[in-house]
Protein backbone atom coordinates (compact mmCIF):
# COMPACT_ATOMS: atom_id res chain seq x y z
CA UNK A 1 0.74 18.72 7.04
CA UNK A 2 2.53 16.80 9.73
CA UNK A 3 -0.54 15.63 11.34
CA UNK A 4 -2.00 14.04 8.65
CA UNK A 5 -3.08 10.51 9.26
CA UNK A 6 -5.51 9.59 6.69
CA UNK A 7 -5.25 10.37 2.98
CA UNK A 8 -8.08 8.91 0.73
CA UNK A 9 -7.84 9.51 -3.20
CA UNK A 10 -9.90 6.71 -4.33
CA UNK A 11 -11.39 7.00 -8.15
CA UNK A 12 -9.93 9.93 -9.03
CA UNK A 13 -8.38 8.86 -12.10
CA UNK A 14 -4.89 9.16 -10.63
CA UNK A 15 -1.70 7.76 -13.06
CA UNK A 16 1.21 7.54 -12.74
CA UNK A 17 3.87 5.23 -11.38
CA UNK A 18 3.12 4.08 -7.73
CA UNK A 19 7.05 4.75 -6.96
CA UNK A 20 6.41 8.12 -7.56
CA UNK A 21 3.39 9.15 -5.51
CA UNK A 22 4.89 7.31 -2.70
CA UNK A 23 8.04 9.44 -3.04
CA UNK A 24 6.26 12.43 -3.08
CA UNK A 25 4.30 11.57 0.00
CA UNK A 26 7.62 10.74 1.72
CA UNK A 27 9.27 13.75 1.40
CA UNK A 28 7.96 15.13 4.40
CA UNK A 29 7.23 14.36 7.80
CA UNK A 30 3.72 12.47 6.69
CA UNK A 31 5.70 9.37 6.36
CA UNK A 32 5.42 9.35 10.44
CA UNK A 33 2.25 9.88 10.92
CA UNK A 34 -0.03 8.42 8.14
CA UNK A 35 -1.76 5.73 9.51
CA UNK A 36 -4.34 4.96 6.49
CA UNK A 37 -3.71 5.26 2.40
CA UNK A 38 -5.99 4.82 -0.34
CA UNK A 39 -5.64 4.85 -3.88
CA UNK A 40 -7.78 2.35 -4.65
CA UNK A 41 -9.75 2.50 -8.24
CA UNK A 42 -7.21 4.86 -10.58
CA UNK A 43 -4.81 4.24 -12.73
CA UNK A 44 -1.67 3.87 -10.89
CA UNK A 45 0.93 1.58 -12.46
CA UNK A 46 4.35 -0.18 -11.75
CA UNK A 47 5.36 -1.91 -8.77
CA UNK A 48 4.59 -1.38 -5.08
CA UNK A 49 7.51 0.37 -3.55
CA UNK A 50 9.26 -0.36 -0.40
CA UNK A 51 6.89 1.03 1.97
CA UNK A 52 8.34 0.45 4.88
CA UNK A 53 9.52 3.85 6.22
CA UNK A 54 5.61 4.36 6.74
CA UNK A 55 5.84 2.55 10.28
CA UNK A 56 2.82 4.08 11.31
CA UNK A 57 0.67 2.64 7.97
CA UNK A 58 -2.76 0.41 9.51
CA UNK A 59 -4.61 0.91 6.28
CA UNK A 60 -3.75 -0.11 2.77
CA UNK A 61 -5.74 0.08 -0.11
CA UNK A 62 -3.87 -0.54 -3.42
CA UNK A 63 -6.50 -2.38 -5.50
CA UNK A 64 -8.32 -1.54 -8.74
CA UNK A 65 -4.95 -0.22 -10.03
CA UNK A 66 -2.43 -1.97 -12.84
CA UNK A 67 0.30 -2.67 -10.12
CA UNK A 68 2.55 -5.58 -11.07
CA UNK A 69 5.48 -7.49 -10.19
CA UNK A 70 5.60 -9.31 -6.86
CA UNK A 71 4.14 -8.70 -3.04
CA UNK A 72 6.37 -9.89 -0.49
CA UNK A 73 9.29 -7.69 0.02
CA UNK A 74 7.49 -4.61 -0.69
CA UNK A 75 5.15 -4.22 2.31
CA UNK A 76 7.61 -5.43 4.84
CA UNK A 77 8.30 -3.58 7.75
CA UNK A 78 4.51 -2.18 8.02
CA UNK A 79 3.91 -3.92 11.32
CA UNK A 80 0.95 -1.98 12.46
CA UNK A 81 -0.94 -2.94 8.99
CA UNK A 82 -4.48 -4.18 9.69
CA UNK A 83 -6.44 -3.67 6.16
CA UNK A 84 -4.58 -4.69 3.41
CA UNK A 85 -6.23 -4.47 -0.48
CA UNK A 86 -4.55 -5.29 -3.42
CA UNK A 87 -6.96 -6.87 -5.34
CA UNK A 88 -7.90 -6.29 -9.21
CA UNK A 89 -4.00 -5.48 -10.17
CA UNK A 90 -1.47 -8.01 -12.01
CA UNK A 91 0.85 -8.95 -9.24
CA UNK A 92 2.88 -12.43 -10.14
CA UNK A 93 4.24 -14.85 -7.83
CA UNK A 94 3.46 -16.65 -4.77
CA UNK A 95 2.46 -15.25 -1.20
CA UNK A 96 3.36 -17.57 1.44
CA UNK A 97 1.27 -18.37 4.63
CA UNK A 98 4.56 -17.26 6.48
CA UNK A 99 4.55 -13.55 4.86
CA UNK A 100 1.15 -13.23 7.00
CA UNK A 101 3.41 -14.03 10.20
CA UNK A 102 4.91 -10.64 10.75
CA UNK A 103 1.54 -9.04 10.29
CA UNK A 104 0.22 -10.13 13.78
CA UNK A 105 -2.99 -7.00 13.87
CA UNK A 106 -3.79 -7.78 10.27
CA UNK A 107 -7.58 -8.61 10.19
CA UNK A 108 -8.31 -7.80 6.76
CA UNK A 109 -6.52 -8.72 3.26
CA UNK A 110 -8.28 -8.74 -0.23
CA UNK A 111 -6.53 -10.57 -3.10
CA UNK A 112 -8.73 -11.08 -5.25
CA UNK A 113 -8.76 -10.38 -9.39
């Protein structure tokens, strides 16, 4: 399982909180080499986790969940991030322009409700 780079769970009626899927996915080496995450559209609650010992993460897709509490310190560190979805969840709080700064190959964020 050390060479997995992709893992896609999208509506699959996943619950849960987030904190503890993420642990579970960082128990082993995939935390190196998992470049895209989905679990977009279940039923995953709580707040997004410090996610930044996935270096390698390009892809993000988070939305269509019931994630709350605030954005901003939980995705730093992911560098390499290019698609980032959080929409359709009950985050609070501001983003700043200047959180986008450190995220110089992001092309794509959805933030929508």
């Amino acid at each position: 399982m050390c060479s997995l780079n992709e893992l896609y769970l999208l509506n699959n009626k996943l619950s849960g909180q987030l904190s503890e899927l993420i642990q579970n996915l960082s128990s082993g080496c995939t935390v190196n080499s998992l470049e895209g995450l989905c679990l977009y559209d279940n039923d995953i609650t709580g707040p997004i986790p410090d996610l930044g010992g996935f270096s390698s993460l390009k892809e993000l897709y988070l939305g269509e969940n019931s994630l709350n509490g605030t954005i901003n310190k939980s995705l730093n560190h992911l560098f390499k991030l290019e698609t980032l979805s959080l929409d359709g969840n009950s985050f609070t709080g501001v983003i700043s322009e200047t959180f986008f700064f450190q995220y110089v190959q992001l092309t794509d964020v959805v933030l929508g409700q």
